[in-house]
Protein backbone atom coordinates (compact mmCIF):
# COMPACT_ATOMS: atom_id res chain seq x y z
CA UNK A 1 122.97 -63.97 -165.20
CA UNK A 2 119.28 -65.07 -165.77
CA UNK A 3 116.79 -63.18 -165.24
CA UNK A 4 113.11 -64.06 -163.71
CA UNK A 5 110.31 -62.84 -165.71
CA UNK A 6 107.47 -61.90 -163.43
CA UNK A 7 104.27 -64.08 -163.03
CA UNK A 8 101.54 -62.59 -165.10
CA UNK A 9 98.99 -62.87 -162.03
CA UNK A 10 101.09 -60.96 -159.95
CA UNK A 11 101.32 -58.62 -163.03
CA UNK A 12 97.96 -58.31 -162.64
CA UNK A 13 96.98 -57.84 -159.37
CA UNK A 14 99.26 -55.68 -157.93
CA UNK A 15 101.94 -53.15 -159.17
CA UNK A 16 104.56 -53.50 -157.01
CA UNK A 17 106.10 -56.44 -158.86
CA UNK A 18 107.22 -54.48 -161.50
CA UNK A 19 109.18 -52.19 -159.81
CA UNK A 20 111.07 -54.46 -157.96
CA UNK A 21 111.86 -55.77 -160.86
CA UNK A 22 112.70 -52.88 -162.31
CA UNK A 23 115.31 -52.44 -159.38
CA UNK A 24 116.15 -55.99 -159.49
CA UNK A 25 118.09 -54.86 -162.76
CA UNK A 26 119.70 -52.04 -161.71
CA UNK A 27 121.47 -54.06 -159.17
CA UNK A 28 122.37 -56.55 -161.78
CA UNK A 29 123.32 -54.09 -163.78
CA UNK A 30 126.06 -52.74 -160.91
CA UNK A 31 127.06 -55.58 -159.84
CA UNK A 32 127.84 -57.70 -163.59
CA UNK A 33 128.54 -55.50 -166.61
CA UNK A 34 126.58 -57.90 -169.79
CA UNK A 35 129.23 -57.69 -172.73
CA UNK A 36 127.28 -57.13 -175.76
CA UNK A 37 126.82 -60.45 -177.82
CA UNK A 38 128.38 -60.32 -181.50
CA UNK A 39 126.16 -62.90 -182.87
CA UNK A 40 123.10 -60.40 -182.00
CA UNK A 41 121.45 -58.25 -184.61
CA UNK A 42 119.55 -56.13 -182.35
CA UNK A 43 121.69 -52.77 -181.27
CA UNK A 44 119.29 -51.89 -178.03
CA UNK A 45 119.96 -55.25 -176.80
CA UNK A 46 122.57 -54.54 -174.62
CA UNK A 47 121.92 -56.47 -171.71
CA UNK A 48 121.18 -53.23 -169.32
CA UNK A 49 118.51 -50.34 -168.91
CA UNK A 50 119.12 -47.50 -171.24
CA UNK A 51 118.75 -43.77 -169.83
CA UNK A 52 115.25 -43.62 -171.74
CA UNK A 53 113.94 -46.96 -170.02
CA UNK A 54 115.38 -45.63 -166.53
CA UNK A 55 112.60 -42.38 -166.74
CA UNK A 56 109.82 -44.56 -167.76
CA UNK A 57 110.51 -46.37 -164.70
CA UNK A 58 110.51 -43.41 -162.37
CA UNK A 59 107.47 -41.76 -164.14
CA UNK A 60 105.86 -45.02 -163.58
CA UNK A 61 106.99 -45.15 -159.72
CA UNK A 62 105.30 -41.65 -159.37
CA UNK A 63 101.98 -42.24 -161.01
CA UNK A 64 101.62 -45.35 -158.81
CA UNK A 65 101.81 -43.17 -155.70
CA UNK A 66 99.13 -41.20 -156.55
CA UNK A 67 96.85 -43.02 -158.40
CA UNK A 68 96.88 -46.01 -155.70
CA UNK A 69 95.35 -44.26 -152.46
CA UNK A 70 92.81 -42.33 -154.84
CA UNK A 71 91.60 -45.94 -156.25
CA UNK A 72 91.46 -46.90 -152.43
CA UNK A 73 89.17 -44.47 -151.67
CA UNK A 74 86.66 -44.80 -154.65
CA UNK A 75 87.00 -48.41 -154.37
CA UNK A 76 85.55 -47.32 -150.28
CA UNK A 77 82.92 -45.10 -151.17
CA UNK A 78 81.65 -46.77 -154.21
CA UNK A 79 81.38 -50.31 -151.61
CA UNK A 80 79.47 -47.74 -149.16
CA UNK A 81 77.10 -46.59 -151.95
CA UNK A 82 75.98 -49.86 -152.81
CA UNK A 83 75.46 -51.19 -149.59
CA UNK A 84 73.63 -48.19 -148.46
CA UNK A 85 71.57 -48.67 -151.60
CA UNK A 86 70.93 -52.18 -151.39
CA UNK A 87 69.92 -51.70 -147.91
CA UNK A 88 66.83 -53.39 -146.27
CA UNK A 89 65.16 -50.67 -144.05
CA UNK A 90 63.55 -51.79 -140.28
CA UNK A 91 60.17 -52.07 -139.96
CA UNK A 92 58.69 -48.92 -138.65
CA UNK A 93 56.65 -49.85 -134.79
CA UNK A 94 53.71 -47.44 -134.20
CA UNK A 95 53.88 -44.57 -131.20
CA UNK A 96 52.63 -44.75 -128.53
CA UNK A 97 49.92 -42.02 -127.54
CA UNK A 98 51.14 -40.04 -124.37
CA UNK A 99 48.35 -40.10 -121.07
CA UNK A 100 49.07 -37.48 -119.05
CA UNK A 101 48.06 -37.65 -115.22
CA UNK A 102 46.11 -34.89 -113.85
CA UNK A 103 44.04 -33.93 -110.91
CA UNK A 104 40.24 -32.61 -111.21
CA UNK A 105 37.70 -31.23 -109.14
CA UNK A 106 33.74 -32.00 -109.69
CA UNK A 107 32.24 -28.15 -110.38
CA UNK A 108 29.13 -27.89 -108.71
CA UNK A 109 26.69 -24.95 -109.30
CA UNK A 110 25.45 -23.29 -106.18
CA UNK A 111 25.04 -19.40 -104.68
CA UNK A 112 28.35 -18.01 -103.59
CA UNK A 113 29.49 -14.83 -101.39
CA UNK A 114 33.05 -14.27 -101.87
CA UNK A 115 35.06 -12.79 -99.12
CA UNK A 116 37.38 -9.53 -100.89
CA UNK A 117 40.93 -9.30 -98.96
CA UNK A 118 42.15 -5.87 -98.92
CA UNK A 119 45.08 -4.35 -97.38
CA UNK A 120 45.16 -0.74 -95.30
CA UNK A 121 46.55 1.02 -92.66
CA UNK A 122 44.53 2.18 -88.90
CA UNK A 123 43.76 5.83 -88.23
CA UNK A 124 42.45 7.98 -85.76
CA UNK A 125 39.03 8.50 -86.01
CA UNK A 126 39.34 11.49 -83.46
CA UNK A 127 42.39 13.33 -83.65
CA UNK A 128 42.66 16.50 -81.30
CA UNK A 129 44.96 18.83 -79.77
CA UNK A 130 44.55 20.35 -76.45
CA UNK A 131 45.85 23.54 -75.91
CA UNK A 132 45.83 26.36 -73.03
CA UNK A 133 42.33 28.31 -72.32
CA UNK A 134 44.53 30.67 -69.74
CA UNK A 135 48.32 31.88 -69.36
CA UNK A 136 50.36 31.11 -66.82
CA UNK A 137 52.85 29.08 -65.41
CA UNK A 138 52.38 25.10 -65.29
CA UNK A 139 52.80 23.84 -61.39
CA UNK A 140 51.43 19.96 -61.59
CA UNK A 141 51.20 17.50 -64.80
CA UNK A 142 48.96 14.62 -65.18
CA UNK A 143 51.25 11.19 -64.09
CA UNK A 144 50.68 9.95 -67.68
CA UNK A 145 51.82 13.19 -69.50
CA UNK A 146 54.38 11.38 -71.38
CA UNK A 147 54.69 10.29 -75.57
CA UNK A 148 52.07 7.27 -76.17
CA UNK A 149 51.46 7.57 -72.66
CA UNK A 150 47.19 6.32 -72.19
CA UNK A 151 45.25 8.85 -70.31
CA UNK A 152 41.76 7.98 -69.25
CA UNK A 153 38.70 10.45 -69.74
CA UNK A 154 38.73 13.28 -66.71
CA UNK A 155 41.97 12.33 -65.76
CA UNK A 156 44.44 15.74 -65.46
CA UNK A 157 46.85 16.87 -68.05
CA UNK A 158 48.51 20.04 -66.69
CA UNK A 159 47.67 22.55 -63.89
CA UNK A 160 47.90 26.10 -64.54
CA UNK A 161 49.07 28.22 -61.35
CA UNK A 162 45.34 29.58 -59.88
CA UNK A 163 46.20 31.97 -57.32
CA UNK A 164 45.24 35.31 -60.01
CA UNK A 165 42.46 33.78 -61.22
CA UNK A 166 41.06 33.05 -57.17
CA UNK A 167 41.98 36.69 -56.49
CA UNK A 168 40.04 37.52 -59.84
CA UNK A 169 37.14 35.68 -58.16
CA UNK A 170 37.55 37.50 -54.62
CA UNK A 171 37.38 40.69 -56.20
CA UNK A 172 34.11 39.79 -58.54
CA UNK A 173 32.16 38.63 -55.47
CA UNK A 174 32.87 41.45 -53.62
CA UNK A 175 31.97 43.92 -56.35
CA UNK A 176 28.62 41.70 -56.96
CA UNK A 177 27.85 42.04 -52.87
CA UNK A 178 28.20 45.83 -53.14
CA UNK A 179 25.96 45.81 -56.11
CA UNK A 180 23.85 43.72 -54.08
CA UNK A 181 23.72 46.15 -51.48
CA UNK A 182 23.11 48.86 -53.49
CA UNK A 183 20.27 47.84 -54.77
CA UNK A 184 19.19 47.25 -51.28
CA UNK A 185 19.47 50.78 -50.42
CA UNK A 186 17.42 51.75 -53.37
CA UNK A 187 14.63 49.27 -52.62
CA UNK A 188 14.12 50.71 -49.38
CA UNK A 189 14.19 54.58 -50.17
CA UNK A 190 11.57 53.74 -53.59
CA UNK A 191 9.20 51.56 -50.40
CA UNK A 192 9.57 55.29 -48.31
CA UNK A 193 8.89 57.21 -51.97
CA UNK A 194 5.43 54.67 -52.70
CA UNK A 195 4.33 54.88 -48.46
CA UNK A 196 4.89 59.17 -49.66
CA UNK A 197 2.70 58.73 -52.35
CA UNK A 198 0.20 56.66 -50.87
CA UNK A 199 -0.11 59.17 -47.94
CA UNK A 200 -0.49 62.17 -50.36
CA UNK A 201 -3.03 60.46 -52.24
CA UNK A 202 -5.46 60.33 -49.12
CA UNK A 203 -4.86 63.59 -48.38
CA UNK A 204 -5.46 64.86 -51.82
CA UNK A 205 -8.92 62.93 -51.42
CA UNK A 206 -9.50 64.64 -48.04
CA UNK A 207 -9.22 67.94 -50.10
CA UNK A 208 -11.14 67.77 -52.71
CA UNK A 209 -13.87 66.42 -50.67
CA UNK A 210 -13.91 69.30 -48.63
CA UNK A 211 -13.84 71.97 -51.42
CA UNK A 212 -16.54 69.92 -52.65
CA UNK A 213 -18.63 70.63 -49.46
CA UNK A 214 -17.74 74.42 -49.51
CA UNK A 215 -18.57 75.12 -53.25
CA UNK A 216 -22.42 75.16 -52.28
CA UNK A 217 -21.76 77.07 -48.60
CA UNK A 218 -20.26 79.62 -50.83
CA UNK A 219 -23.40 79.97 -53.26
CA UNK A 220 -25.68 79.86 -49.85
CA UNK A 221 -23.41 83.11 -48.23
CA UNK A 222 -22.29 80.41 -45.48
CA UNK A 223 -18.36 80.40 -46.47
CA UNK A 224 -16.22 83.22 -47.48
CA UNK A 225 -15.00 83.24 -50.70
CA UNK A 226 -11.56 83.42 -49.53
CA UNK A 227 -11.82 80.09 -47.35
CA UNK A 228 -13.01 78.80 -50.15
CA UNK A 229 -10.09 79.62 -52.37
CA UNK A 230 -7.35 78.67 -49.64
CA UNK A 231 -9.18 75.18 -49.65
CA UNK A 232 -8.82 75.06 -53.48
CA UNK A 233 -5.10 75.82 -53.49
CA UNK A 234 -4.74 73.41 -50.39
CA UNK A 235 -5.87 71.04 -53.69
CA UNK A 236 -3.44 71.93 -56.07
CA UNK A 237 -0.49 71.98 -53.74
CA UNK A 238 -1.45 68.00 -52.76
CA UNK A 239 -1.56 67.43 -56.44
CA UNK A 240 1.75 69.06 -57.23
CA UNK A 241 3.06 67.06 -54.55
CA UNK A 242 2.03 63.71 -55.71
CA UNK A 243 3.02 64.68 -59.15
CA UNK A 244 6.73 65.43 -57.63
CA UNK A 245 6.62 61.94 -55.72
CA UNK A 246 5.32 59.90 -58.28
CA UNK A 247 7.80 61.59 -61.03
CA UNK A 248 10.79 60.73 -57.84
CA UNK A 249 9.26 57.27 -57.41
CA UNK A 250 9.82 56.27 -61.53
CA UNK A 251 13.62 57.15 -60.74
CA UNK A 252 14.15 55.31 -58.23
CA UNK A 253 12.98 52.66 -60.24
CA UNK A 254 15.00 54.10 -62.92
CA UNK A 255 17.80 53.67 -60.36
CA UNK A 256 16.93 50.15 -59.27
CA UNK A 257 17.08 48.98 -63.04
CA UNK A 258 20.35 49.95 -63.51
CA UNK A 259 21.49 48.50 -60.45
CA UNK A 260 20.10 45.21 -61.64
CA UNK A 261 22.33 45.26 -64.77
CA UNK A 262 25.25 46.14 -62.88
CA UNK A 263 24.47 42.93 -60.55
CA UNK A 264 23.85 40.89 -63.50
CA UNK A 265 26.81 42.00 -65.03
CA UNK A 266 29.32 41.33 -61.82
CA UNK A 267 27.35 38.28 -61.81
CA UNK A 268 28.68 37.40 -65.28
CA UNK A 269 32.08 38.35 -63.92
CA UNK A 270 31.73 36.17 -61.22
CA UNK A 271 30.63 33.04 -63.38
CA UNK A 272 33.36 33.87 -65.89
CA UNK A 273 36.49 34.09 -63.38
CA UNK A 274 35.14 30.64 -61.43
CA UNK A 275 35.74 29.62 -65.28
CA UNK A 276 39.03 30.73 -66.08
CA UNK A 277 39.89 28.95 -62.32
CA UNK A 278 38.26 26.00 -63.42
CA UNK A 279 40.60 25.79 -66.66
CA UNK A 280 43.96 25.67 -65.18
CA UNK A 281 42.97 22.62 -64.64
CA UNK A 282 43.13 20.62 -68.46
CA UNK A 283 41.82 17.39 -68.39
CA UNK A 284 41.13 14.47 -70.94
CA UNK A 285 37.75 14.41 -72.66
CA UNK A 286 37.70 10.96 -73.65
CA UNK A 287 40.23 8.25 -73.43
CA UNK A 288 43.17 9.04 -75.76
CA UNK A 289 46.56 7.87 -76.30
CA UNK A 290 49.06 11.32 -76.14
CA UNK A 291 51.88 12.38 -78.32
CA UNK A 292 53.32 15.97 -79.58
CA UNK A 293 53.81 16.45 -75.62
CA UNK A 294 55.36 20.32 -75.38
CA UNK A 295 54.51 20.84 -71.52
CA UNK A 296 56.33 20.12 -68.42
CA UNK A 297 55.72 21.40 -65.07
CA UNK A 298 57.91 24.81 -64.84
CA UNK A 299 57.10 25.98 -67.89
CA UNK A 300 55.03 29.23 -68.79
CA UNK A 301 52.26 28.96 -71.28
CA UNK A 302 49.95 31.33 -72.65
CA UNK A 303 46.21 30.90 -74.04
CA UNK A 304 46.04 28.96 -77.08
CA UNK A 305 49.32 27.24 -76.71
CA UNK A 306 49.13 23.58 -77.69
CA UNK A 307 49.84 21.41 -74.90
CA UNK A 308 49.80 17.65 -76.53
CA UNK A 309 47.75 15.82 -78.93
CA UNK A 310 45.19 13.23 -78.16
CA UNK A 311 44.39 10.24 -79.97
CA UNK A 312 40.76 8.76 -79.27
CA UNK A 313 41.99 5.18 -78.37
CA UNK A 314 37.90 3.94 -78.46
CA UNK A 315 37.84 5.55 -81.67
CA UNK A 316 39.90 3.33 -84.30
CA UNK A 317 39.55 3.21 -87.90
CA UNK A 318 40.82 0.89 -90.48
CA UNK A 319 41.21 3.06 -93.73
CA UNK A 320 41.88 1.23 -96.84
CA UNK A 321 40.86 1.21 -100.46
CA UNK A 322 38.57 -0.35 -103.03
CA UNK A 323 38.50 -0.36 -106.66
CA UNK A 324 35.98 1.25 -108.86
CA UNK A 325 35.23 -2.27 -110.02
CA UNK A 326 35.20 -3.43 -106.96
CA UNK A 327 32.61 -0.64 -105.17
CA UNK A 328 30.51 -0.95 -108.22
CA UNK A 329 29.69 -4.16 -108.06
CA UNK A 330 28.88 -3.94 -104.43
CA UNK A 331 27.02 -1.10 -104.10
CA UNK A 332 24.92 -1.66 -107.26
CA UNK A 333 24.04 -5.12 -106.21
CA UNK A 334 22.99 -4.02 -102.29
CA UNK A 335 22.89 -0.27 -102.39
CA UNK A 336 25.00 0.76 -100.03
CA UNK A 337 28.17 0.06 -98.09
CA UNK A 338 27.78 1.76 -94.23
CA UNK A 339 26.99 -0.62 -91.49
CA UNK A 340 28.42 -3.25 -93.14
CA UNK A 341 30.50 -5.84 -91.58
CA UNK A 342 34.36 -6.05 -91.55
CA UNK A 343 36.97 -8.27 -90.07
CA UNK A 344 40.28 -6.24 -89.56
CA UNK A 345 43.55 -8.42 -88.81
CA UNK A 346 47.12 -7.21 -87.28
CA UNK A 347 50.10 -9.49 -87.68
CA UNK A 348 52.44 -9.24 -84.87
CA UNK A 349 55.19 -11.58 -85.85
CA UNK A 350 53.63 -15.03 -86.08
CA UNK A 351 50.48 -14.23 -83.58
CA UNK A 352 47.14 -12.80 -85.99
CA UNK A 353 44.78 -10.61 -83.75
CA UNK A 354 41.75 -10.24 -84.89
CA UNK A 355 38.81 -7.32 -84.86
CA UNK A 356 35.20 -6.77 -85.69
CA UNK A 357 34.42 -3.23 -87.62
CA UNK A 358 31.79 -2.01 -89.42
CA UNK A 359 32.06 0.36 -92.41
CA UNK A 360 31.12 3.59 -91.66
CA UNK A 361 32.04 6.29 -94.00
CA UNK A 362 32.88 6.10 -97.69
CA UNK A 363 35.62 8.70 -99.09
CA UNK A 364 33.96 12.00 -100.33
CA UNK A 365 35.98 11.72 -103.63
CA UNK A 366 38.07 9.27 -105.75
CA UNK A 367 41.96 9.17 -104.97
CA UNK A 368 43.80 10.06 -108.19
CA UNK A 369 47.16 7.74 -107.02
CA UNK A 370 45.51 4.58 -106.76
CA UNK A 371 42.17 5.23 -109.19
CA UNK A 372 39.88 3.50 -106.08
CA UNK A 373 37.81 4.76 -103.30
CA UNK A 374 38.59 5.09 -99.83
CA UNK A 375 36.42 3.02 -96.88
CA UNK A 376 36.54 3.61 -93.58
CA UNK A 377 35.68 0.84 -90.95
CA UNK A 378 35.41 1.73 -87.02
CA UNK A 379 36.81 -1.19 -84.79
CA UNK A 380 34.35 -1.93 -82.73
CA UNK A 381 36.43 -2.80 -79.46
CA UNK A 382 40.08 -1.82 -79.97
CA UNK A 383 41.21 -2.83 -77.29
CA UNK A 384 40.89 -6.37 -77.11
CA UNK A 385 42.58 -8.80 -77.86
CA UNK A 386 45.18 -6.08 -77.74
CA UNK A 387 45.32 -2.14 -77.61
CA UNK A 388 44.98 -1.55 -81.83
CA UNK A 389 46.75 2.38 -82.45
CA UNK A 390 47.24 4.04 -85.30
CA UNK A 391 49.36 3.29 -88.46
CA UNK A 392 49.15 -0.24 -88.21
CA UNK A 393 49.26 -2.42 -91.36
CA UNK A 394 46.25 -4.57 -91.14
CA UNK A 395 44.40 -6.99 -93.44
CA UNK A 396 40.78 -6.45 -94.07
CA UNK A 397 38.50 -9.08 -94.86
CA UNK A 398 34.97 -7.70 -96.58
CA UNK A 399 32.49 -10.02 -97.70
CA UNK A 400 31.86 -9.19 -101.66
CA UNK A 401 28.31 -9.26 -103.13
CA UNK A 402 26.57 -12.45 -103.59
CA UNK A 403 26.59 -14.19 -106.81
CA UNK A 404 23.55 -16.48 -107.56
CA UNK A 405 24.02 -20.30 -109.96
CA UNK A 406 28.16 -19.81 -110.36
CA UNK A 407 30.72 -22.50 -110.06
CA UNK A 408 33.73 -22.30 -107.77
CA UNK A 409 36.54 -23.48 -108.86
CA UNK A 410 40.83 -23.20 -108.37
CA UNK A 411 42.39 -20.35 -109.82
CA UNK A 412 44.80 -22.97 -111.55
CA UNK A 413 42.02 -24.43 -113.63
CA UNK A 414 41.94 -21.10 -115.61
CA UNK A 415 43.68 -21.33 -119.04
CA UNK A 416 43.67 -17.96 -121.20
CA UNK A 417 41.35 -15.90 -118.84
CA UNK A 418 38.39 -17.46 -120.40
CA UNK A 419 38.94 -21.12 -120.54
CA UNK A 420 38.95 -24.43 -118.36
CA UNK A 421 39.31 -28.28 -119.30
CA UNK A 422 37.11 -31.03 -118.27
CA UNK A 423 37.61 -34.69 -118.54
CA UNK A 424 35.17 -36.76 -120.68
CA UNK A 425 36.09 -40.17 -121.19
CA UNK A 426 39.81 -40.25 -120.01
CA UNK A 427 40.16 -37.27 -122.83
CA UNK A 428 40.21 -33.59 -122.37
CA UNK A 429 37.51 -30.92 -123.63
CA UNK A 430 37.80 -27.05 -123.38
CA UNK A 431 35.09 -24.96 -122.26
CA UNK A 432 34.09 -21.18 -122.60
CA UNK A 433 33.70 -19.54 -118.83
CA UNK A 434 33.73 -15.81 -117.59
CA UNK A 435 35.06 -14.82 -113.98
CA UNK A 436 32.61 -13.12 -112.20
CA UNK A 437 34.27 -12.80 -108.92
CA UNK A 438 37.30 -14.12 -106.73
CA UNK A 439 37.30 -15.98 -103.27
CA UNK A 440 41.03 -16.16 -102.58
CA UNK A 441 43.03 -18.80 -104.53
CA UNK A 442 39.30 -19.46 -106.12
CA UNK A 443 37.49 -18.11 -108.51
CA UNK A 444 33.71 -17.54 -109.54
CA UNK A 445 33.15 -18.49 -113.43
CA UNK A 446 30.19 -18.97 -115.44
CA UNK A 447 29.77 -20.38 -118.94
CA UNK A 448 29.91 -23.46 -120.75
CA UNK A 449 30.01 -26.32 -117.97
CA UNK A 450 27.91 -29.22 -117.01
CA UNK A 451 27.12 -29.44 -113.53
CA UNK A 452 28.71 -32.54 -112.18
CA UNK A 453 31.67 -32.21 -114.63
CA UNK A 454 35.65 -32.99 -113.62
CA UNK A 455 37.63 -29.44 -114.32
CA UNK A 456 41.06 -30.30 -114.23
CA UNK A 457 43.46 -28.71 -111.43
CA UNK A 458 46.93 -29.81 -112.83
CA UNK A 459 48.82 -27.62 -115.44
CA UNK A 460 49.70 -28.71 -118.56
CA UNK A 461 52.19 -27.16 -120.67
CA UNK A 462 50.50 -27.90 -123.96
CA UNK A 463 46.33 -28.53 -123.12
CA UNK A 464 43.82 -29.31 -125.52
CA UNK A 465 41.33 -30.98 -127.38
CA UNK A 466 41.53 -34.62 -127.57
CA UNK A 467 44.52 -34.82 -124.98
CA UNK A 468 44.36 -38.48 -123.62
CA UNK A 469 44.69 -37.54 -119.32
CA UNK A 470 44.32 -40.31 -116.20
CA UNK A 471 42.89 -38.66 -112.95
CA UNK A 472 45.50 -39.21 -110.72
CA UNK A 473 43.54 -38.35 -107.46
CA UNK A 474 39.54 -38.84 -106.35
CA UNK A 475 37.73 -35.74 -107.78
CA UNK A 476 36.20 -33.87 -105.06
């Protein structure tokens, strides 16, 4: 058999040739036993693959299974290299610079009064609770005694039985009329006591005027001296007399004194048992709303029980709370805060009513829970455009002190509590500003801006110097 040598450019480009050829002989091998040739000088020529060739073979086989994927992959990554390396790279196009659209408002300078919205609760400006003068038991009630029931001023409450306090009366009138009469009777025995005394006067006079006539009859021999003595004691007697009425006449005046206190004094008893008749009868002193009702007809009171509460329904205050900031600035700028004006506002559902108040009482001290101080404001009608009561939620609107060559401006134009933006030629510019007070969703700020300048309005996430912006909207 002849064999085929293999082509030397398969040789060299690929392996594989040479071990089919190597396998090409082993079947040859099988199939035709070569006898050796005499005429050849060469022992290992034999015709056939010895046991030494066989292992070269398979050694061969091996190494060509490893060696060939590991050449693939160099042969990959060194083609990669160089045409990464040898790589042109694209021309590099320039950025664009990012405009970002924005919305401004032109600040103006100009004199500003802020309004201050503040939040409290309605109270009763007069709070009082009406309770029993007298004891006894109730017999009629006012129609309106009921919880929040409105009473008007004079109108009754309860009605305390009267029938001891009329026979209380009865009794002091008639004890004044005998008093009365009393003194009466004294009167007219002091007139008969002064007629005595006027009578024994004369008659005194008469006396004397006669011993005076005898006293020289008796010098002369005319007159006994005895007639002239019983004259002279006719004298004395009168005088004794008069001295006896006169002394009688300064106690019956004595008398009539007393009898005068004693009138005066069931006069006082009188007066104070119409009283106590007159205050069975409670009635409203101004026009309240009631509550903490603990009467009903039936029931016996005594004096000093409390019968309900009343709630002065003209009298309506809005109590709420500014800070020390706050009153500060007020009160050092205008002095004080009574008298001035308030709007008060209740929301019922989706309806706003509306009141007018004016301040008028500050808090005596600071409250320690919320560091402010506490207003009062009296509604001036609460009644209209509905009844206003106590414990109501309300808004309060106060007008804050007024701040002179400021700028007004969103609250949204604030960046950093002390800084706003303003557009000069499409590019943004910070500015330095200080809030001086707050209208709402606006703010008062002084500082660093031209008047006439566009403040921007629109948030940006990253603002500053040099930003490129397009106003979106008309400034206004």
């Amino acid at each position: 058999m002849q064999h085929r040598k293999p082509d030397s450019a398969r040789v060299v480009g690929d392996i594989r040739p040479v071990a089919d050829y190597v396998e090409l002989r082993e079947v040859d091998a099988k199939a035709e036993p070569v006898t050796p040739d005499a005429s050849s000088s060469d022992p290992g020529d034999l015709g056939g693959p010895t046991p030494g060739s066989r292992k070269v073979v398979r050694v061969l086989r091996a190494f060509a299974k490893l060696i060939l994927p590991l050449a693939v992959l160099a042969l990959a990554i060194a083609g990669y290299t160089y045409l990464k390396a040898t790589k042109q790279a694209p021309p590099k196009r320039a950025q664009a610079e990012r405009v970002y659209p924005v919305r401004a408002v032109t600040a103006t300078i100009g004199d500003h009064q802020p309004t201050l919205t503040l939040y409290g609760a309605t109270v009763a400006g007069r709070q009082v609770d009406i309770r029993a003068l007298v004891s006894g038991r109730v017999v009629a009630t006012g129609d309106n005694l009921r919880e929040g029931g409105e009473i008007a001023k004079g109108e009754l409450i309860v009605e305390i039985d009267p029938f001891d306090f009329k026979m209380s009366i009865n009794e002091a009138n008639a004890q004044l009329a005998e008093a009365k009469a009393r003194k009466i009777e004294l009167e007219a025995s002091l007139k008969s006591e002064q007629n005595s005394i006027t009578f024994l006067r004369e008659q005194l006079k008469i006396a004397k005027r006669d011993v005076a006539r005898a006293s020289p009859l008796v010098k002369r021999g005319a007159l006994s001296k005895q007639v002239f003595d019983q004259r002279q004691n006719t004298v004395s007697q009168r005088e004794q007399a008069l001295m006896t009425l006169e002394n009688t006449f300064a106690v019956w005046k004595a008398r009539i004194a007393q009898q005068d206190a004693i009138i005066s004094r069931l006069t006082q008893t009188v007066a104070l048992a119409d009283r106590r008749l007159t205050e069975t009868k409670l009635t409203a002193p101004f026009n309240a709303y009631l509550t903490n009702i603990t009467t009903q007809t039936g029931r016996t009171i005594t004096a000093n029980d409390t019968v309900a509460t009343l709630i002065d329904r003209d009298w309506i205050e809005a109590r709420f709370v500014l800070t020390n900031e706050q009153y500060g600035r007020i009160v050092s700028a205008e002095g004080s805060l009574v008298d001035r004006p308030v709007d008060v506002s209740w929301v019922l559902g989706d309806t706003r009513f509306t009141y007018k108040a004016k301040i008028a009482q500050v808090g005596a001290q600071i409250s320690s829970d919320s560091g402010g101080i506490e207003i009062f404001a009296r509604v001036t009608d609460s009644s209209k455009p509905v009844p206003l009561r106590p414990g109501a939620f309300v808004e309060v609107s106060l007008p804050d002190r007024k701040f002179d060559g400021v700028f007004k401006l969103p609250a949204v134009a604030l960046y950093d509590g002390d800084t706003v933006y303003v557009v000069i030629e499409g590019r943004l510019q910070p500015r330095k500003v200080k809030v001086v007070g707050v209208s709402g969703a606006e703010l008062l700020v002084s500082g660093e801006i031209e008047s006439g300048a566009k403040v921007i309005t629109t948030r940006l996430s990253k603002p500053g110097a040099g930003v490129q912006v397009e106003l979106s909207e008309p400034t206004s």
